[in-house]
Protein backbone atom coordinates (compact mmCIF):
# COMPACT_ATOMS: atom_id res chain seq x y z
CA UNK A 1 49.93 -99.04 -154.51
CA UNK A 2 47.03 -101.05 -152.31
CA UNK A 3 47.26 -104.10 -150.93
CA UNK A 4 44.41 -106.30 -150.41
CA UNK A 5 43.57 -109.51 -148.32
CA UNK A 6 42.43 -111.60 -151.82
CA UNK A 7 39.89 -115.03 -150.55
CA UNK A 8 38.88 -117.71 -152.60
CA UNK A 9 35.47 -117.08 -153.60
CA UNK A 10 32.29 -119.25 -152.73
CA UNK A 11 32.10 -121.79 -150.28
CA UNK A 12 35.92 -121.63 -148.88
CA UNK A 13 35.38 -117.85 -148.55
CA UNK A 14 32.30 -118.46 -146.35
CA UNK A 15 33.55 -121.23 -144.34
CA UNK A 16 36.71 -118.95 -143.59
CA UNK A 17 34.20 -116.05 -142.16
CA UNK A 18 32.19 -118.59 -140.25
CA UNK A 19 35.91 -120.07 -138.54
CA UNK A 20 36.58 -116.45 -137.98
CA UNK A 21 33.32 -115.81 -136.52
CA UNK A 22 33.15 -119.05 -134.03
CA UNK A 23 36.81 -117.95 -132.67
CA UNK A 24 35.65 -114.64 -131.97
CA UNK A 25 32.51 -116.03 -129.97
CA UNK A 26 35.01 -118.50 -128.42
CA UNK A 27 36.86 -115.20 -127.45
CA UNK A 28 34.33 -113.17 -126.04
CA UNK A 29 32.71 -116.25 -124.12
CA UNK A 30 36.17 -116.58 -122.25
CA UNK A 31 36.75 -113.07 -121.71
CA UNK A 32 32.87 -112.64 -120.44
CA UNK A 33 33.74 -115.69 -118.03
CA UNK A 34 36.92 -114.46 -116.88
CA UNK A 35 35.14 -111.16 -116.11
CA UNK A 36 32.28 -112.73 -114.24
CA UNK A 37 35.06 -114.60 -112.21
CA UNK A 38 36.61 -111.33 -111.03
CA UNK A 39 33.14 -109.47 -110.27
CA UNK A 40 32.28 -113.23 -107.75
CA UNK A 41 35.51 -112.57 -106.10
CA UNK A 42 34.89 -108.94 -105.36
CA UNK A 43 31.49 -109.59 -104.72
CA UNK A 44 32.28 -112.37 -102.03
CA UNK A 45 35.35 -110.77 -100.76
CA UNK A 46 33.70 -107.00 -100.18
CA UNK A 47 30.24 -107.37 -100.25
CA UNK A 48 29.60 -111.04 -98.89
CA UNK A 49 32.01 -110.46 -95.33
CA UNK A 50 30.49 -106.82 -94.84
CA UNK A 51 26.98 -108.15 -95.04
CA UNK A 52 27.88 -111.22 -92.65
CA UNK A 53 28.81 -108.40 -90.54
CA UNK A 54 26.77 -106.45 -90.30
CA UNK A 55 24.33 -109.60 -90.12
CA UNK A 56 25.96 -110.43 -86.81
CA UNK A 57 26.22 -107.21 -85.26
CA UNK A 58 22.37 -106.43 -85.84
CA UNK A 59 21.95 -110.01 -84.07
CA UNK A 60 23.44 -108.90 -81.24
CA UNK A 61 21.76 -106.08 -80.86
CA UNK A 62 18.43 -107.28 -81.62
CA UNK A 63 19.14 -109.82 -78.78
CA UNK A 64 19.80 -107.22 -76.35
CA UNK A 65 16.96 -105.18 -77.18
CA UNK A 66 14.33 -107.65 -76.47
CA UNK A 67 14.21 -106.97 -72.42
CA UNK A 68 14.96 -103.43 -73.12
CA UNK A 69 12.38 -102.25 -75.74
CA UNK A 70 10.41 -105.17 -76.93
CA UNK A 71 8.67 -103.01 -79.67
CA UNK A 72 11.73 -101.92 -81.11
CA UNK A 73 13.35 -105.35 -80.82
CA UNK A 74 10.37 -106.31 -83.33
CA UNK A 75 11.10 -103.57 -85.77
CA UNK A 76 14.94 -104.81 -85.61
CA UNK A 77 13.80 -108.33 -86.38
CA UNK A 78 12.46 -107.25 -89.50
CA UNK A 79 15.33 -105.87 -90.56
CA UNK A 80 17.23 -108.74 -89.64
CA UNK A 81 15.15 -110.85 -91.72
CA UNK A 82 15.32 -108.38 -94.89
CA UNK A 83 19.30 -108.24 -94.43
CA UNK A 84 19.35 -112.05 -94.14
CA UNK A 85 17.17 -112.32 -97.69
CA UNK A 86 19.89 -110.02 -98.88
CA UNK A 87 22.91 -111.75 -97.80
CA UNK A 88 21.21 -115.22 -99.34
CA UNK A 89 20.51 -113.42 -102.98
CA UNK A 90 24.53 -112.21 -102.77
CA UNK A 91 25.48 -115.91 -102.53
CA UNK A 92 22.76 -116.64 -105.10
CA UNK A 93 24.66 -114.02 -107.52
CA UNK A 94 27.95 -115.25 -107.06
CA UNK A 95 27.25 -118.63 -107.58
CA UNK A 96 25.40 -117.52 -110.56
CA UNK A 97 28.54 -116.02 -112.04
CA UNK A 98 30.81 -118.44 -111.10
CA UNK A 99 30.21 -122.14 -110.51
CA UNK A 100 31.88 -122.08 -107.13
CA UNK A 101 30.36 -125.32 -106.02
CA UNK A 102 32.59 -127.27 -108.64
CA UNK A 103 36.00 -126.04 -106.31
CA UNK A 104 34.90 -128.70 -103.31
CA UNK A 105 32.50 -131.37 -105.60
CA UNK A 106 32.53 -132.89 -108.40
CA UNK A 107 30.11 -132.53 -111.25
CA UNK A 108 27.57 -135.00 -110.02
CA UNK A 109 27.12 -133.86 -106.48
CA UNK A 110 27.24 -130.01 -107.94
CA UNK A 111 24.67 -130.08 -110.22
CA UNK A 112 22.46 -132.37 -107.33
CA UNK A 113 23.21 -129.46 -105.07
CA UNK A 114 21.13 -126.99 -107.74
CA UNK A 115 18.66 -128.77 -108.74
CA UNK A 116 18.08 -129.28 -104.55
CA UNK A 117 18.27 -124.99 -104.07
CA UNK A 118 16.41 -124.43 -107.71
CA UNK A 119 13.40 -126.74 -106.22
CA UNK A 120 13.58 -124.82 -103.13
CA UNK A 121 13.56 -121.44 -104.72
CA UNK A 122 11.23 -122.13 -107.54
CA UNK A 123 8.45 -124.83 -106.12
CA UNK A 124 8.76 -127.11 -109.18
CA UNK A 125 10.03 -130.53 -108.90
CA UNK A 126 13.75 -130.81 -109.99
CA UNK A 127 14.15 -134.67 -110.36
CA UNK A 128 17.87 -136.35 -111.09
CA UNK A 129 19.41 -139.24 -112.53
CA UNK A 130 23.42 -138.67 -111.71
CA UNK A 131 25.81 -141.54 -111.49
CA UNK A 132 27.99 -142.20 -108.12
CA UNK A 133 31.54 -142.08 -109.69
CA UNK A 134 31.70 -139.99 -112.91
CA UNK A 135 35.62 -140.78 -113.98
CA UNK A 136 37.77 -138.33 -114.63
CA UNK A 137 36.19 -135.50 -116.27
CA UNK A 138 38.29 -132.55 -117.52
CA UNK A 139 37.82 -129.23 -115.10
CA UNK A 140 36.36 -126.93 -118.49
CA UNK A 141 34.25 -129.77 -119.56
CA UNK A 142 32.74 -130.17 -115.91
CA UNK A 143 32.51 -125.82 -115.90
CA UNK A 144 30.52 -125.85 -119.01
CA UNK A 145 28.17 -129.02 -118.77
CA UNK A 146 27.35 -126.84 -115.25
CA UNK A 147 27.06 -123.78 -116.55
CA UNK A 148 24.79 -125.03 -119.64
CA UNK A 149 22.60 -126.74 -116.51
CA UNK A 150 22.68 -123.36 -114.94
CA UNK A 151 21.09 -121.40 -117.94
CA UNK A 152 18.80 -124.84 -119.41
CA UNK A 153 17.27 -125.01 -116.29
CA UNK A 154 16.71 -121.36 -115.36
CA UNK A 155 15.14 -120.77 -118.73
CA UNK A 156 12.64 -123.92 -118.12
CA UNK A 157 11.94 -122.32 -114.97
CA UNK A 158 11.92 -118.81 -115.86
CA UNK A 159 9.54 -119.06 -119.41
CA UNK A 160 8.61 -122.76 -119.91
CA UNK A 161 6.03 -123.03 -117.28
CA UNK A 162 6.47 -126.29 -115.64
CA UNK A 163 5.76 -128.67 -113.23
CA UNK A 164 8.57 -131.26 -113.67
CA UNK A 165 12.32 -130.84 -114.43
CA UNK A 166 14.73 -133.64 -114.98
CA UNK A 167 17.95 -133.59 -114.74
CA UNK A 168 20.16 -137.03 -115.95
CA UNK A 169 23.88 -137.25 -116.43
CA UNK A 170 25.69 -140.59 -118.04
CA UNK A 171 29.34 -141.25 -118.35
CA UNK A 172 31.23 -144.24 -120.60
CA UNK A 173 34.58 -144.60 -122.55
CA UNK A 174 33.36 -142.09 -125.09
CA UNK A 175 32.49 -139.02 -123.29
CA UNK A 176 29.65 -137.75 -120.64
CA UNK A 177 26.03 -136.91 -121.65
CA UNK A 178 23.35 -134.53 -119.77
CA UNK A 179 20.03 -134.55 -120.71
CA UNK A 180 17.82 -132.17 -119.12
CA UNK A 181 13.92 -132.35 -120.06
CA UNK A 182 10.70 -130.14 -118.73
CA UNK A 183 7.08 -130.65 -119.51
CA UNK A 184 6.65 -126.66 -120.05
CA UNK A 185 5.18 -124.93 -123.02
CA UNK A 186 7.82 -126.00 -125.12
CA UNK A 187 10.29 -124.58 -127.94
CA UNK A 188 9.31 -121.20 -129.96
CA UNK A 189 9.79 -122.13 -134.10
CA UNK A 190 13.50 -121.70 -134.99
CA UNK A 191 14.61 -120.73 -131.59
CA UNK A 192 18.07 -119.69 -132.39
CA UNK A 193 16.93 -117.36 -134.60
CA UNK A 194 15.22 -115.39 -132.04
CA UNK A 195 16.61 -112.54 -130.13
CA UNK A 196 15.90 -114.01 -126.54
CA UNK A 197 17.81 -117.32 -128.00
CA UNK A 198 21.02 -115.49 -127.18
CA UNK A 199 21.40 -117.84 -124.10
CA UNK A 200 20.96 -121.20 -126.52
CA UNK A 201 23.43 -119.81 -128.78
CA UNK A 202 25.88 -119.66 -125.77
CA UNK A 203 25.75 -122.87 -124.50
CA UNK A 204 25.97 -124.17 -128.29
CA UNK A 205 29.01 -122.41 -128.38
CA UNK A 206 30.23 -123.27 -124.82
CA UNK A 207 30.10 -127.01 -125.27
CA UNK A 208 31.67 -126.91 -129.13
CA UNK A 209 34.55 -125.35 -127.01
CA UNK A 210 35.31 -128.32 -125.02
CA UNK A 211 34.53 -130.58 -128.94
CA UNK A 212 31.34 -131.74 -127.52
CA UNK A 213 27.49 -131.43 -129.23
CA UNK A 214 24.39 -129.31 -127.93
CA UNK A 215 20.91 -130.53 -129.19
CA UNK A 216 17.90 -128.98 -128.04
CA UNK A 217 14.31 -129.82 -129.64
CA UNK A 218 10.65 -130.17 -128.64
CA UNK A 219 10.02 -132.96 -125.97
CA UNK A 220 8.02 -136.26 -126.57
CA UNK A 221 4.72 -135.54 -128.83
CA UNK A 222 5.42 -132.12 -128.86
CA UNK A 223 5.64 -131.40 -124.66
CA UNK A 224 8.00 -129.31 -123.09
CA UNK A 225 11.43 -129.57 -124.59
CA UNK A 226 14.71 -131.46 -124.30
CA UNK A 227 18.27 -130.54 -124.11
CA UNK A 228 20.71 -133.26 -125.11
CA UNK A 229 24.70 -132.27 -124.87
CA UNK A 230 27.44 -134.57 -125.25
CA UNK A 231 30.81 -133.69 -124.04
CA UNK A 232 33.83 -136.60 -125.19
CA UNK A 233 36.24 -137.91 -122.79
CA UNK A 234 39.50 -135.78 -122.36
């Protein structure tokens, strides 16, 4: 005798596989961040202190060597310089996989702090609208209004082309809402659909997590584009 798992036909049928489907997405986003939070902490813990190390001890010795062999003091300098580059793209890829800057700030000041480094890094102007006092905002709401910053930005940066970024946070009874604009190229036609909109389907995702809305969409007469996400208060 077989046994079978019998579903209503039709639309219940399909709204059951798409339930099924969102949970597993919900699933693999956590697990995917819980991995990325063990790889920061072995990154910082091994890799970050031996390369401050071994930052200080070539330092030392280029110091020492300037009297000594000036030429080779030079050469040492270099390397200093290269090792220093190195030790700032660790902290770059930590912070990338884990929004450390959230564990001493809140969300205002940490996504003021990015914008700040990704207008350093980058060149473009990374302008912000971000309220003194935000309330109380709920730690996995803050993690993934961040973390959707993180990737909207980067991907304005990365393959929209530029000049301008804005960044603009609001908070009232009902919830928080980010928008985050560009004047780039603008969206692709049905970017979700596409197989670099992977990241877009992710923050979707990440935000319906914490019950909030992700709307992204060509900007004003057809310029750049706009990401609107609302997140509702706790």
């Amino acid at each position: 005798m077989s046994s079978a798992i019998n579903e209503t036909p039709g639309k219940n049928a399909s709204e059951g596989r798409e339930e099924q489907l969102c949970r597993l997405v919900h699933h693999l986003i956590r697990k995917n961040d819980n991995e990325k939070a063990r790889l920061a902490r072995e990154l910082h813990d091994e890799l970050g202190s031996n390369l401050t190390a071994v930052n200080l001890d070539v330092a030392s010795v280029e110091d020492k060597l300037k009297s000594v062999d000036p030429a080779l003091a030079v050469r040492l300098r270099r390397a200093l310089e290269s090792l220093r580059t190195v030790v700032g793209l660790s902290r770059r890829m930590i912070e990338d996989l884990r929004p450390s800057a959230l564990d001493n700030m809140d969300l205002a000041e940490a996504l003021r702090g990015h914008c700040e480094d990704l207008a350093e890094r980058t060149g473009l102007e990374c302008a912000t609208d971000l309220p003194d006092d935000l309330g109380t905002l709920h730690r996995d709401s803050s993690i993934a209004l961040f973390t959707v910053a993180q990737q909207s930005l980067g991907n304005a940066a990365a393959h929209g082309k530029p000049s301008q970024l804005t960044l603009s946070l609001k908070a009232d009874a009902s919830g928080t809402r980010m928008r985050i604009t560009d004047n780039g190229s603008g969206l692709p036609d049905n970017p979700f659909d596409r197989l670099s909109g992977h990241g877009l389907l992710e923050a979707r995702e990440r935000i319906s997590m914490v019950g909030g809305t992700f709307e992204i969409r060509r900007g004003e007469n057809g310029v750049g584009t706009t990401v609107d996400v609302f997140v509702p208060s706790a």
